[in-house]
Protein backbone atom coordinates (compact mmCIF):
# COMPACT_ATOMS: atom_id res chain seq x y z
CA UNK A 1 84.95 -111.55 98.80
CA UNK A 2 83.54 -108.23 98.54
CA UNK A 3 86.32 -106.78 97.29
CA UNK A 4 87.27 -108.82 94.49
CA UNK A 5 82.96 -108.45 93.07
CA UNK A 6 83.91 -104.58 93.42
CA UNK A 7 87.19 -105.06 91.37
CA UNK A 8 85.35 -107.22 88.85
CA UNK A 9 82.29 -104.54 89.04
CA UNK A 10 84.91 -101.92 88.48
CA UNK A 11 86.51 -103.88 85.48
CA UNK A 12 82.79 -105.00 84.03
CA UNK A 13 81.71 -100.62 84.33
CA UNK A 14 84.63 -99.90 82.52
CA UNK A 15 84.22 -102.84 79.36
CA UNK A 16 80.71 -101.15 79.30
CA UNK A 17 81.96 -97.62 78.75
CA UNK A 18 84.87 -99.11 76.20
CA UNK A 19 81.86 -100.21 74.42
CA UNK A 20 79.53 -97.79 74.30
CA UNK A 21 82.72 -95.10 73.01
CA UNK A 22 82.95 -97.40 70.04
CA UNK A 23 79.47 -97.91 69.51
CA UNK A 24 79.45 -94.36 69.35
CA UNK A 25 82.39 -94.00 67.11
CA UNK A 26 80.47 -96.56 65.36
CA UNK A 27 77.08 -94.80 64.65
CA UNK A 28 79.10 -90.99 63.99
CA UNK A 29 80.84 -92.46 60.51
CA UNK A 30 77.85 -94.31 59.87
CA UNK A 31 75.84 -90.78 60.24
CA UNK A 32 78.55 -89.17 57.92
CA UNK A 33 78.25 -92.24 55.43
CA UNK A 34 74.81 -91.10 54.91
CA UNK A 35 74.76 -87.57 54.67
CA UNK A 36 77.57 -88.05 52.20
CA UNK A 37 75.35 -90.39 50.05
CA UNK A 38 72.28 -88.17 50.57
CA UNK A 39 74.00 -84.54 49.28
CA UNK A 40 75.66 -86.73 46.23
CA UNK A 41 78.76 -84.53 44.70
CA UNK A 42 81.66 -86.82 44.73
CA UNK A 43 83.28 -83.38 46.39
CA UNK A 44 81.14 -83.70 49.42
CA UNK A 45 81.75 -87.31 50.01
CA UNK A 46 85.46 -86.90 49.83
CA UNK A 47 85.15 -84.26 52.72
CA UNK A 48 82.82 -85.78 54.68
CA UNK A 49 84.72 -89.35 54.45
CA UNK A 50 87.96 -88.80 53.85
CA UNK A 51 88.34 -84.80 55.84
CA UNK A 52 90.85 -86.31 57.79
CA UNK A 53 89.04 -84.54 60.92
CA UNK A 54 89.12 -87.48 63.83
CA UNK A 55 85.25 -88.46 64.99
């Protein structure tokens, strides 16, 4: 019994952190988004959006 609620602990720990990487994935483009819309030149939302760097 006690190891299958560590196994399922272990699996529930590591859905968290899944998560929380995409949340965080998430809330980076969304910061980008807004910079892009707050400095305005077409050039700087291309680069910010579309810079092809990975976030």
């Amino acid at each position: 019994m006690e190891r299958d609620l560590t196994a399922y602990d272990d699996a529930l720990y590591q859905t968290r952190l899944d998560d929380l990487d995409k949340l965080a994935k998430i809330e980076k483009f969304e910061v980008r988004r807004m910079m892009a819309m707050k400095l305005g030149t077409p050039d700087s939302v291309s680069e910010l959006l579309e810079g092809g760097k990975e976030i």
